[in-house]
PDB file of N, CA and C in Angstrom:
ATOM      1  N   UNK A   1      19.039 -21.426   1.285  1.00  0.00           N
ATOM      2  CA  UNK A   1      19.073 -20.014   1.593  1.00  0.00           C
ATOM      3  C   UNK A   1      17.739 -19.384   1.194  1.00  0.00           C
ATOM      4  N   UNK A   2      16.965 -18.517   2.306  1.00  0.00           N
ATOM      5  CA  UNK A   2      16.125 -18.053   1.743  1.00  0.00           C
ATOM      6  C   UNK A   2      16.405 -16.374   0.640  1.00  0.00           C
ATOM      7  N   UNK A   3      15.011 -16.723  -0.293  1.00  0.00           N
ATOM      8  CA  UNK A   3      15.196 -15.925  -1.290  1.00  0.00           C
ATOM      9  C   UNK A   3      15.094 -14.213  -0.653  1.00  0.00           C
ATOM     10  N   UNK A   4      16.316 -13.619  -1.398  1.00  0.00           N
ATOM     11  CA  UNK A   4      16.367 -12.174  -1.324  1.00  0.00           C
ATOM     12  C   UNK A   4      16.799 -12.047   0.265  1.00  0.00           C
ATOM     13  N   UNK A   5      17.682 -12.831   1.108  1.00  0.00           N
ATOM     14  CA  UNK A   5      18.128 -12.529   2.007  1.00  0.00           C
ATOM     15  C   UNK A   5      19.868 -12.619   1.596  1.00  0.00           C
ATOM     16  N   UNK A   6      20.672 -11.554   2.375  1.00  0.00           N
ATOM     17  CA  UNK A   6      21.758 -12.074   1.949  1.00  0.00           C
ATOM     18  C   UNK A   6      22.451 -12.214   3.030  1.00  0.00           C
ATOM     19  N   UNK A   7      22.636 -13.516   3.335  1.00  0.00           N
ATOM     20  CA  UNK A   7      23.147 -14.276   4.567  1.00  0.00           C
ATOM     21  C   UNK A   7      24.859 -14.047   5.087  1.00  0.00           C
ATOM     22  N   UNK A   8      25.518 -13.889   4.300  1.00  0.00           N
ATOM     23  CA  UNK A   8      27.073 -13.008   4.943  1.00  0.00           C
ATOM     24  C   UNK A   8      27.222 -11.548   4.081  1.00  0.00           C
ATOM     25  N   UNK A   9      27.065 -10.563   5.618  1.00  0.00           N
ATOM     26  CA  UNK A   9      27.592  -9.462   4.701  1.00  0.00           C
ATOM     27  C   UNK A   9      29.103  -8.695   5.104  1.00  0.00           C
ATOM     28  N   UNK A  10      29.256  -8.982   3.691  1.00  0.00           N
ATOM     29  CA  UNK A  10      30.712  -8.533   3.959  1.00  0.00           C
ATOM     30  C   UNK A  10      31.023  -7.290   3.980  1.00  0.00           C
ATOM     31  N   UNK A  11      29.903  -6.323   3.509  1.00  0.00           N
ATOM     32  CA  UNK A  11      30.121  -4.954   3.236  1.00  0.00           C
ATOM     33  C   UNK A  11      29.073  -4.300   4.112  1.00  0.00           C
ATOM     34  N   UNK A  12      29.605  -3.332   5.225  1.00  0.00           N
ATOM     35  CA  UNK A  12      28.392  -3.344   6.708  1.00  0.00           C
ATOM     36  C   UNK A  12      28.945  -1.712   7.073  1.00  0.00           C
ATOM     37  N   UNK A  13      28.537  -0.905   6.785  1.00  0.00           N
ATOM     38  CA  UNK A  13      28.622   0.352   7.334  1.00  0.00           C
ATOM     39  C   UNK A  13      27.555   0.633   8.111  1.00  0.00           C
ATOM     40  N   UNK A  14      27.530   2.143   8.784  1.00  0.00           N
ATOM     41  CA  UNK A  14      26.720   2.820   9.909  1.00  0.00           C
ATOM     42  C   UNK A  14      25.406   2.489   9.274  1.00  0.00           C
ATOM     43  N   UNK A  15      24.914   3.460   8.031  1.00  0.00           N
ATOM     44  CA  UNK A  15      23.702   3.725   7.332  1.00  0.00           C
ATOM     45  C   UNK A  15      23.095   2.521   7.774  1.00  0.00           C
ATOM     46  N   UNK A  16      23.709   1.039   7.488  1.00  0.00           N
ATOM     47  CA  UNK A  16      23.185   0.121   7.337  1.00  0.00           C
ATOM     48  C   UNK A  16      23.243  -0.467   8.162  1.00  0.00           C
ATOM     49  N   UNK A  17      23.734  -0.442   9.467  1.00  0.00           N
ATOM     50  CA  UNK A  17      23.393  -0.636  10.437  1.00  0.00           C
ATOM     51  C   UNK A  17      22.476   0.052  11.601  1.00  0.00           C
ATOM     52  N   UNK A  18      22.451   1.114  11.167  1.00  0.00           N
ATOM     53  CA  UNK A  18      21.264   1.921  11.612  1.00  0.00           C
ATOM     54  C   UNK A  18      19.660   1.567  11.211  1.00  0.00           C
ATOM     55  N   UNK A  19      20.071   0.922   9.721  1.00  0.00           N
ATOM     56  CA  UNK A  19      18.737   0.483   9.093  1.00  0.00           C
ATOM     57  C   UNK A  19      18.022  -0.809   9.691  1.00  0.00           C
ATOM     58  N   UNK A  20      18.843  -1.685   9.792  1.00  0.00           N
ATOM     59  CA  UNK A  20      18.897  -2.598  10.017  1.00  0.00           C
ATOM     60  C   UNK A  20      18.336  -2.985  11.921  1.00  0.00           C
ATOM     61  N   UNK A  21      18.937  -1.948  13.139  1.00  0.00           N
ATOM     62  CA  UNK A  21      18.462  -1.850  14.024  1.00  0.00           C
ATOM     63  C   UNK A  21      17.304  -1.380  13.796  1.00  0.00           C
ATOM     64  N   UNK A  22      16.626  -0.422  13.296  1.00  0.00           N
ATOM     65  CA  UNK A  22      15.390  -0.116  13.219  1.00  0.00           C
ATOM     66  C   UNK A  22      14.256  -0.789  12.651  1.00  0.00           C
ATOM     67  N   UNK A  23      14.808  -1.682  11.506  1.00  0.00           N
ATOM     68  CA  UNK A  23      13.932  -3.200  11.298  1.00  0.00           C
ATOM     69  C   UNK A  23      14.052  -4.042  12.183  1.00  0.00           C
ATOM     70  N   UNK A  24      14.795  -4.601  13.168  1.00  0.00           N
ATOM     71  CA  UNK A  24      14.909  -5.288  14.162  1.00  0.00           C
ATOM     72  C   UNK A  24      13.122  -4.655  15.244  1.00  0.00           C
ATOM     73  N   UNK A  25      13.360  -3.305  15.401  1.00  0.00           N
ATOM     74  CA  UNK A  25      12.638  -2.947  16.616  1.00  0.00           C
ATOM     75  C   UNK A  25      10.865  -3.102  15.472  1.00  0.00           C
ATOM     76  N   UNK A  26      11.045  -3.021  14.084  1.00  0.00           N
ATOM     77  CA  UNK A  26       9.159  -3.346  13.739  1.00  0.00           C
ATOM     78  C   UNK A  26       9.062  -4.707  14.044  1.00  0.00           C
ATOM     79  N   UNK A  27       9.753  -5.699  14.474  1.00  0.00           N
ATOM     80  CA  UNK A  27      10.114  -7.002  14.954  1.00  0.00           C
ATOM     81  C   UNK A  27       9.148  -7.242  16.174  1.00  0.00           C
ATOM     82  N   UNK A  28      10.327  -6.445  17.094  1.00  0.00           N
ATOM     83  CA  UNK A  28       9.964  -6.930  18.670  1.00  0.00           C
ATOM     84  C   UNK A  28      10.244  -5.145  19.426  1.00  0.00           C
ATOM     85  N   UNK A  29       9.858  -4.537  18.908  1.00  0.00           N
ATOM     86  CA  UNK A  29      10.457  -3.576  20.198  1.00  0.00           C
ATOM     87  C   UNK A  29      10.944  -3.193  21.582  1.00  0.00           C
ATOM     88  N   UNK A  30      10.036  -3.751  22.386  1.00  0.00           N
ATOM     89  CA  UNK A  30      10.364  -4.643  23.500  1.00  0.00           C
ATOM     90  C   UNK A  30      11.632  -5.295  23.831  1.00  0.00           C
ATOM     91  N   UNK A  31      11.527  -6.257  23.209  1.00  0.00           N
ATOM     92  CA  UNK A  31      12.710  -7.269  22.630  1.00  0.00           C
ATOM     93  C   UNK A  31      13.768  -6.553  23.304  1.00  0.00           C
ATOM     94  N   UNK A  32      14.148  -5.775  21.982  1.00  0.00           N
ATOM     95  CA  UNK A  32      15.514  -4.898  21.652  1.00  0.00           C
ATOM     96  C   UNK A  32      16.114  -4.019  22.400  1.00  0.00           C
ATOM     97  N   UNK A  33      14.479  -3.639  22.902  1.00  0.00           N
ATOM     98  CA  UNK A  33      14.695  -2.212  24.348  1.00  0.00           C
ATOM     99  C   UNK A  33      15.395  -2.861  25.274  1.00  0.00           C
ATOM    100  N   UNK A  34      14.689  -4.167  25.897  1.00  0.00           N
ATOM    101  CA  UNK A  34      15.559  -5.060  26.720  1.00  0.00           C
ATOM    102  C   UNK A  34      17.163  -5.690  26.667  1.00  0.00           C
ATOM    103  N   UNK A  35      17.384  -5.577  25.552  1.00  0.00           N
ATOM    104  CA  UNK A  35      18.793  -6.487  25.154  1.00  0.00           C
ATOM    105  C   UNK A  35      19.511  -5.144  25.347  1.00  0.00           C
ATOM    106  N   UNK A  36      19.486  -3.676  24.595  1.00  0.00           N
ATOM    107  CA  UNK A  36      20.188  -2.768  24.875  1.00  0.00           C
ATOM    108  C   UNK A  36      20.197  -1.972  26.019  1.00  0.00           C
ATOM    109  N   UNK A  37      19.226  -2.487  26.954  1.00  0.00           N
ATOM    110  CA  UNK A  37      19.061  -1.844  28.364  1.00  0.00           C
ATOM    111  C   UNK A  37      20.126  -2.448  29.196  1.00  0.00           C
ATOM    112  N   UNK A  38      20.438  -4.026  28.881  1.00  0.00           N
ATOM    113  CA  UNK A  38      21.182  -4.719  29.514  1.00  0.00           C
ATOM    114  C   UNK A  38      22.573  -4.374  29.239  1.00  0.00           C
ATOM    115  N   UNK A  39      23.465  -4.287  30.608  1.00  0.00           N
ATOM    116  CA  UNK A  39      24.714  -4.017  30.419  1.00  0.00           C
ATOM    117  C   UNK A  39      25.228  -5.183  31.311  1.00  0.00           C
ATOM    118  N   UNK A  40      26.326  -5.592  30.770  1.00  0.00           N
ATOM    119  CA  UNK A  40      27.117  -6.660  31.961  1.00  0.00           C
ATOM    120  C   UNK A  40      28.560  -5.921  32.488  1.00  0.00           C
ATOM    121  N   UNK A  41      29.117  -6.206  33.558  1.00  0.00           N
ATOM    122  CA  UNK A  41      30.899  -5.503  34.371  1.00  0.00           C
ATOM    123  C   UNK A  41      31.391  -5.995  32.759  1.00  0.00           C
ATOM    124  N   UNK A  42      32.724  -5.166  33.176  1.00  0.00           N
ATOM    125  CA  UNK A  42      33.602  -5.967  32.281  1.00  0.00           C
ATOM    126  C   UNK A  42      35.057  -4.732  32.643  1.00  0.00           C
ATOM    127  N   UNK A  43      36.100  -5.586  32.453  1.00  0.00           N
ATOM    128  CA  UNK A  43      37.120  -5.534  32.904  1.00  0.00           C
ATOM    129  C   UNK A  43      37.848  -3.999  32.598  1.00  0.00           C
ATOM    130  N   UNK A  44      38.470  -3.062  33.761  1.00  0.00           N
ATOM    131  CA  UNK A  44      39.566  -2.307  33.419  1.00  0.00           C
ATOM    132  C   UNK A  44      40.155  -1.767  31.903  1.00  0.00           C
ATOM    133  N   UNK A  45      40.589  -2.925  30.967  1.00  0.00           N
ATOM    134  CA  UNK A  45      40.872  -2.945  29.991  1.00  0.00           C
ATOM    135  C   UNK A  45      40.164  -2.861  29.338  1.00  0.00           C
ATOM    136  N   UNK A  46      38.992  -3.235  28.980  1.00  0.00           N
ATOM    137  CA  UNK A  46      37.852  -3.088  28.047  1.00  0.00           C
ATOM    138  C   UNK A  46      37.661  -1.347  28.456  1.00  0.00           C
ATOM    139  N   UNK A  47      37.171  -1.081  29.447  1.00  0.00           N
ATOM    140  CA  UNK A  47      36.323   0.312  30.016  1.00  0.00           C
ATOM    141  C   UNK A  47      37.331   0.765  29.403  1.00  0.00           C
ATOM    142  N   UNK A  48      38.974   0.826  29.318  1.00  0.00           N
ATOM    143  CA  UNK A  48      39.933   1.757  28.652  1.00  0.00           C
ATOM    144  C   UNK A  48      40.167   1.931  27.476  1.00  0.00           C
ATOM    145  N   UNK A  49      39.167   0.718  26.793  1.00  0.00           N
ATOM    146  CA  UNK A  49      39.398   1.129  24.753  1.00  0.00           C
ATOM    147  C   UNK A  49      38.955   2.305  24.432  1.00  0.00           C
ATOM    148  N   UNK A  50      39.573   2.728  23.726  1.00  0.00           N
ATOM    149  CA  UNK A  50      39.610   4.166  23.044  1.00  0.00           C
ATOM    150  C   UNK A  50      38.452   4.616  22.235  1.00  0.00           C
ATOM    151  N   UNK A  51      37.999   3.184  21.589  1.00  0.00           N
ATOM    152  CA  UNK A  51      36.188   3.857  21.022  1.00  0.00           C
ATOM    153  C   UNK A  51      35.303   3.300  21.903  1.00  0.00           C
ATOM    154  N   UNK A  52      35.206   2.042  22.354  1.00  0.00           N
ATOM    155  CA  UNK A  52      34.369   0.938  22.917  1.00  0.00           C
ATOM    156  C   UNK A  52      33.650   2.315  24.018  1.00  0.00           C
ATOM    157  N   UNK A  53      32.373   2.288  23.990  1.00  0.00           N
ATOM    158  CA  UNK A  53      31.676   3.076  25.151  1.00  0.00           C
ATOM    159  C   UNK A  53      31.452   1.896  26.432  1.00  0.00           C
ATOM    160  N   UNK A  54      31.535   2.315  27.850  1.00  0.00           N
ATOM    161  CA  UNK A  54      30.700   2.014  28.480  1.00  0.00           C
ATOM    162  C   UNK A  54      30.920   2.844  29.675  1.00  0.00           C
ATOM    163  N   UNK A  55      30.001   2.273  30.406  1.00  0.00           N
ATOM    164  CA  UNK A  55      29.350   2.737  31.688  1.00  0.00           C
ATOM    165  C   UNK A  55      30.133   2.670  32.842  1.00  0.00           C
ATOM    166  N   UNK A  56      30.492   4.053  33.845  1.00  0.00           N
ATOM    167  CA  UNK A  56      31.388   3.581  34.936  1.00  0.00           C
ATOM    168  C   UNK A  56      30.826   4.196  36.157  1.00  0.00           C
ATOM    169  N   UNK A  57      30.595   3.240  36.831  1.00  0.00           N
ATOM    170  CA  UNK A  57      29.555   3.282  38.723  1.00  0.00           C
ATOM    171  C   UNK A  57      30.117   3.529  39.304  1.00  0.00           C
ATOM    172  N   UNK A  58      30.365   4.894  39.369  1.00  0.00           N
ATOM    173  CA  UNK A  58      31.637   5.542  41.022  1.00  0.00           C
ATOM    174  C   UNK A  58      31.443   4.633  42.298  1.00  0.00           C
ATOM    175  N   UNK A  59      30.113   4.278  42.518  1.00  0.00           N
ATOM    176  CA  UNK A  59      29.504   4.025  43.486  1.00  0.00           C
ATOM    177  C   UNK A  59      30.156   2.685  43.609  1.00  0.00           C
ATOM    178  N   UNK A  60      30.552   1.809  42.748  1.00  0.00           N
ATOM    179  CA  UNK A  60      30.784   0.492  42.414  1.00  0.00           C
ATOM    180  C   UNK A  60      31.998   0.542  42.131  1.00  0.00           C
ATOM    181  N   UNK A  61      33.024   1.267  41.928  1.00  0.00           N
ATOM    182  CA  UNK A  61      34.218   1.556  40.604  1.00  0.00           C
ATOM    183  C   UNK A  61      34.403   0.425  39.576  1.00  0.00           C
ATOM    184  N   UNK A  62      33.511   0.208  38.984  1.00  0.00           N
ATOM    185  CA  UNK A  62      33.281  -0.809  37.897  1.00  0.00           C
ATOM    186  C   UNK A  62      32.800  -0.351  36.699  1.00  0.00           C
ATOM    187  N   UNK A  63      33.141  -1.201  35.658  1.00  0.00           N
ATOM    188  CA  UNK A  63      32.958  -0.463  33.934  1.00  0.00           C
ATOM    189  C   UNK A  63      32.049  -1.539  33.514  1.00  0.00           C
ATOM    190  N   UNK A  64      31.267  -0.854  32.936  1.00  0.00           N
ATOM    191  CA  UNK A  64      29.600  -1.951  32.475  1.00  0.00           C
ATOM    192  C   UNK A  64      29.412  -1.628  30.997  1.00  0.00           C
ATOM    193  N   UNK A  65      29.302  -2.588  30.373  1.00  0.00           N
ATOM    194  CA  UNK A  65      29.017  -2.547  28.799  1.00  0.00           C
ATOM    195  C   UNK A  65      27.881  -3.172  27.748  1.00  0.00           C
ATOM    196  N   UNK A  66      27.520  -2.350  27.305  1.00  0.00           N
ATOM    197  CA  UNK A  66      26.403  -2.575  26.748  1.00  0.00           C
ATOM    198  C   UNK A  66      26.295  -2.996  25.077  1.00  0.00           C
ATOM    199  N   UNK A  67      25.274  -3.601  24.205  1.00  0.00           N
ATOM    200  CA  UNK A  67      25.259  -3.535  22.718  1.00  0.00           C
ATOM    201  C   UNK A  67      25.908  -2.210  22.556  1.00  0.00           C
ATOM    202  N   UNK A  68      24.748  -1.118  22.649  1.00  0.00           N
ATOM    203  CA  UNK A  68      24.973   0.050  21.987  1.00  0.00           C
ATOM    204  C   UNK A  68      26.994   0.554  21.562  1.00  0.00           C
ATOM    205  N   UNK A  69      26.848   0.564  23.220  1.00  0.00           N
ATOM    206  CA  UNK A  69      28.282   1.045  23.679  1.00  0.00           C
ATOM    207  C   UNK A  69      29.743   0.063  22.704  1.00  0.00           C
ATOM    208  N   UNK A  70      29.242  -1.252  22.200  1.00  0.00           N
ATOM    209  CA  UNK A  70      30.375  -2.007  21.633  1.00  0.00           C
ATOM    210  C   UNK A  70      29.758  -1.930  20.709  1.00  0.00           C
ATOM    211  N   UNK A  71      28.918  -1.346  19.373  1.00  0.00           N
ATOM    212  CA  UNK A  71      28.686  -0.853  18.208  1.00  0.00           C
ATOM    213  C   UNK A  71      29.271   0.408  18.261  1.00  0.00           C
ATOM    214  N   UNK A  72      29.130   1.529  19.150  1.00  0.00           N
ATOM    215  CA  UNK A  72      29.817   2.847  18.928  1.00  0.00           C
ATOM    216  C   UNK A  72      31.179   2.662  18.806  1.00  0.00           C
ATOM    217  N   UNK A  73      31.732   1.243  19.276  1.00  0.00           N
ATOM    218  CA  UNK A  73      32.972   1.063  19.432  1.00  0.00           C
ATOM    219  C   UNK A  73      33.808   0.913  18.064  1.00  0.00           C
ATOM    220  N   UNK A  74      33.079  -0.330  16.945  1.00  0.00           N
ATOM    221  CA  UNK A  74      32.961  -0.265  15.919  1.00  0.00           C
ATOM    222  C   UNK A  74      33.088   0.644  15.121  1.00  0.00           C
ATOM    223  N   UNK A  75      32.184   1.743  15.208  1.00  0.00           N
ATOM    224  CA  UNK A  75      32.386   2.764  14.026  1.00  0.00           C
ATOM    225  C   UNK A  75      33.058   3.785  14.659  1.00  0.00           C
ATOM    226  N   UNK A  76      33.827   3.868  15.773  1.00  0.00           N
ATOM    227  CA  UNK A  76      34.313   4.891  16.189  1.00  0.00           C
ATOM    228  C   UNK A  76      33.520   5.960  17.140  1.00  0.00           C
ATOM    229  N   UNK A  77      34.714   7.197  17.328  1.00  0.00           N
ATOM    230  CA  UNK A  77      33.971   7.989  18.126  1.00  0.00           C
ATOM    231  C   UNK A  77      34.299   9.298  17.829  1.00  0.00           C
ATOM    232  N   UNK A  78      33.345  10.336  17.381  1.00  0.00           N
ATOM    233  CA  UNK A  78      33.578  12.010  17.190  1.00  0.00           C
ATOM    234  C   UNK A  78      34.896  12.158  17.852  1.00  0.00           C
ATOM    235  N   UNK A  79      35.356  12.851  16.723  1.00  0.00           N
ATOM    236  CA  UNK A  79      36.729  13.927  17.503  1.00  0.00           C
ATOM    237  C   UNK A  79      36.100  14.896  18.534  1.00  0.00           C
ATOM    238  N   UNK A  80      35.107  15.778  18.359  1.00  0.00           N
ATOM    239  CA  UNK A  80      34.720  16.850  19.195  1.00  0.00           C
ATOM    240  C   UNK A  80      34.289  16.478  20.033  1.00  0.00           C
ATOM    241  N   UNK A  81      33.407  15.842  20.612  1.00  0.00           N
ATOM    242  CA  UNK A  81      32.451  15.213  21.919  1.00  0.00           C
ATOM    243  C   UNK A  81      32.697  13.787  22.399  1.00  0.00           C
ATOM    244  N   UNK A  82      33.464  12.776  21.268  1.00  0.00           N
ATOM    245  CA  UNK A  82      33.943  11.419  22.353  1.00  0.00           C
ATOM    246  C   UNK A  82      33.003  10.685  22.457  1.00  0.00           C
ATOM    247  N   UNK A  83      31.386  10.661  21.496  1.00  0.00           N
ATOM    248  CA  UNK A  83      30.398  10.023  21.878  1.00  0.00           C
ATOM    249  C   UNK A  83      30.440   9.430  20.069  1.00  0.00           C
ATOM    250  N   UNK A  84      30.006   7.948  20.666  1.00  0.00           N
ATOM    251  CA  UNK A  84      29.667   7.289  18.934  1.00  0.00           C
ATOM    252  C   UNK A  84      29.270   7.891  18.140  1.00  0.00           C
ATOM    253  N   UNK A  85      28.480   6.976  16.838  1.00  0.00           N
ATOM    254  CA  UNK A  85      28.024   7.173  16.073  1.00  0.00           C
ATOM    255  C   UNK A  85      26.260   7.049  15.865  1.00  0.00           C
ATOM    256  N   UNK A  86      26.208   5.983  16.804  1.00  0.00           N
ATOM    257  CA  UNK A  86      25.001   5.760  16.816  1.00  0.00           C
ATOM    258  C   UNK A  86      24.085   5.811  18.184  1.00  0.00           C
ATOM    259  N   UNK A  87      22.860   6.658  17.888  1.00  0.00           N
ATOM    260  CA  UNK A  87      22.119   7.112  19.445  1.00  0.00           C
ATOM    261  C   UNK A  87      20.955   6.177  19.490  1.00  0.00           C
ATOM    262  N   UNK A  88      20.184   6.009  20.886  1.00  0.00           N
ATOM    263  CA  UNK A  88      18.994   5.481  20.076  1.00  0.00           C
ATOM    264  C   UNK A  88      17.760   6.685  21.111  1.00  0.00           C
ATOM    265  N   UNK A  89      16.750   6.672  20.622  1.00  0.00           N
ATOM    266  CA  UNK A  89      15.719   7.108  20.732  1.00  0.00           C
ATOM    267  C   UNK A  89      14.919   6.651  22.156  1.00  0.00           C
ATOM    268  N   UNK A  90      14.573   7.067  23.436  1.00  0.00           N
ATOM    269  CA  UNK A  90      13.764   6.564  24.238  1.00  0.00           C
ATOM    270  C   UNK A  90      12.183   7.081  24.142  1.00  0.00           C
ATOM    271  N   UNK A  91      11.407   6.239  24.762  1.00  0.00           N
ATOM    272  CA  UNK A  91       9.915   6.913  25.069  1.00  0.00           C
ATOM    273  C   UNK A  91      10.190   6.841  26.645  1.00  0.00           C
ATOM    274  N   UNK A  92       8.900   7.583  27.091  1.00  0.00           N
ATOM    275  CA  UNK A  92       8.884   7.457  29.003  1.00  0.00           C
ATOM    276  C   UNK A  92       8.680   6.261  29.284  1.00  0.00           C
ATOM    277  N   UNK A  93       8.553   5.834  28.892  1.00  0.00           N
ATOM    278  CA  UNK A  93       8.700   4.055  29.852  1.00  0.00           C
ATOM    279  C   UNK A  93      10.285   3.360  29.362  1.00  0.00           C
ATOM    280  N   UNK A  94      11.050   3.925  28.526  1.00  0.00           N
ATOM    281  CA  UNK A  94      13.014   3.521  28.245  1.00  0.00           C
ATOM    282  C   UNK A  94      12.579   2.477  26.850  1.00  0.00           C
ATOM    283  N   UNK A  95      10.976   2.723  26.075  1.00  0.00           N
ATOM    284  CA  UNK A  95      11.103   1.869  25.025  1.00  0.00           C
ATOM    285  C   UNK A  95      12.146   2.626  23.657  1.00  0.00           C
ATOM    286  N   UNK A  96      12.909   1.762  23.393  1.00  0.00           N
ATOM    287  CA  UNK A  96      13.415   2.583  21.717  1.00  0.00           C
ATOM    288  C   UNK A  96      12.345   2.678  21.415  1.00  0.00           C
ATOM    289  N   UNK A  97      12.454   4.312  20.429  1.00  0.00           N
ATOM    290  CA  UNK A  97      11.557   4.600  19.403  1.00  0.00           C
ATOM    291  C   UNK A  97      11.913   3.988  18.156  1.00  0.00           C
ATOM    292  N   UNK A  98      13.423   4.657  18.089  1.00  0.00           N
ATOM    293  CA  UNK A  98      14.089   4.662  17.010  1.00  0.00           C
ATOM    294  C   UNK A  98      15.715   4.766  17.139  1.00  0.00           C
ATOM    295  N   UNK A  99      16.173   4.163  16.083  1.00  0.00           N
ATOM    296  CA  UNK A  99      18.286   4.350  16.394  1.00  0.00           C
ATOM    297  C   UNK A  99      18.677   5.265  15.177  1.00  0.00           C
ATOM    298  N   UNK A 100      19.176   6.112  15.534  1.00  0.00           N
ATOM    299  CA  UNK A 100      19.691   6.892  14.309  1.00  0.00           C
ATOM    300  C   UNK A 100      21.480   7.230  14.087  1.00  0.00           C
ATOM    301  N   UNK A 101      21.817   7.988  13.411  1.00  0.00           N
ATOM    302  CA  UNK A 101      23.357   7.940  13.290  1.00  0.00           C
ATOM    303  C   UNK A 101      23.386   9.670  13.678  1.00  0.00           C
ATOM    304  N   UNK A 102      24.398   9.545  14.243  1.00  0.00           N
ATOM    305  CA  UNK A 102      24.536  11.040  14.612  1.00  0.00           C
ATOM    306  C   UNK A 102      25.362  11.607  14.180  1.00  0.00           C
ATOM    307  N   UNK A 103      26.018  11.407  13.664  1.00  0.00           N
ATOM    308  CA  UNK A 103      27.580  12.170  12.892  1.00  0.00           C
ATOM    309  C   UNK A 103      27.255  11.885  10.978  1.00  0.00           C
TER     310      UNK A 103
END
């Protein structure tokens, strides 16, 4: 095991997952922009979970899901507005800046 990493965490809230995406992006920014840009279909039942976010294409009538959208799912979703916990930041070209917690 390397030193000062701690390899299972059992104790994982927002803060620290917010932290943690944002060390990811001094990584690769790029990277990350790409993986959370990507959404794949996914079934009726999924698009109908009660926190899980995703994406629905009138045009298509299909439900598309993304990282972001199955982390907001995780920590839930505002009583008032129905939107996660966690946003992320774009520049004009769709790079993350930054992921922050919104609630």
């Amino acid at each position: 095991m390397k030193e000062g990493i701690e390899m299972i965490k059992e104790n994982i809230n927002l803060d620290k997952t917010v932290k943690f995406l944002n060390l990811l992006l001094t990584y690769d920014r790029e990277g990350i922009s790409k993986l959370f840009e990507t959404r794949i279909e996914c079934n009726k039942k999924l698009g109908d979970h009660p926190t899980v976010q995703v994406y629905f294409n009138k045009k298509q009538n299909k439900d598309y899901i993304g990282i972001l959208g199955l982390l907001n799912g995780l920590f839930g979703i505002s009583d008032n507005d129905g939107f996660g916990a966690i946003a992320m930041d774009l520049d004009d070209n769709g790079i993350i800046t930054k992921f922050e917690r919104i609630r």
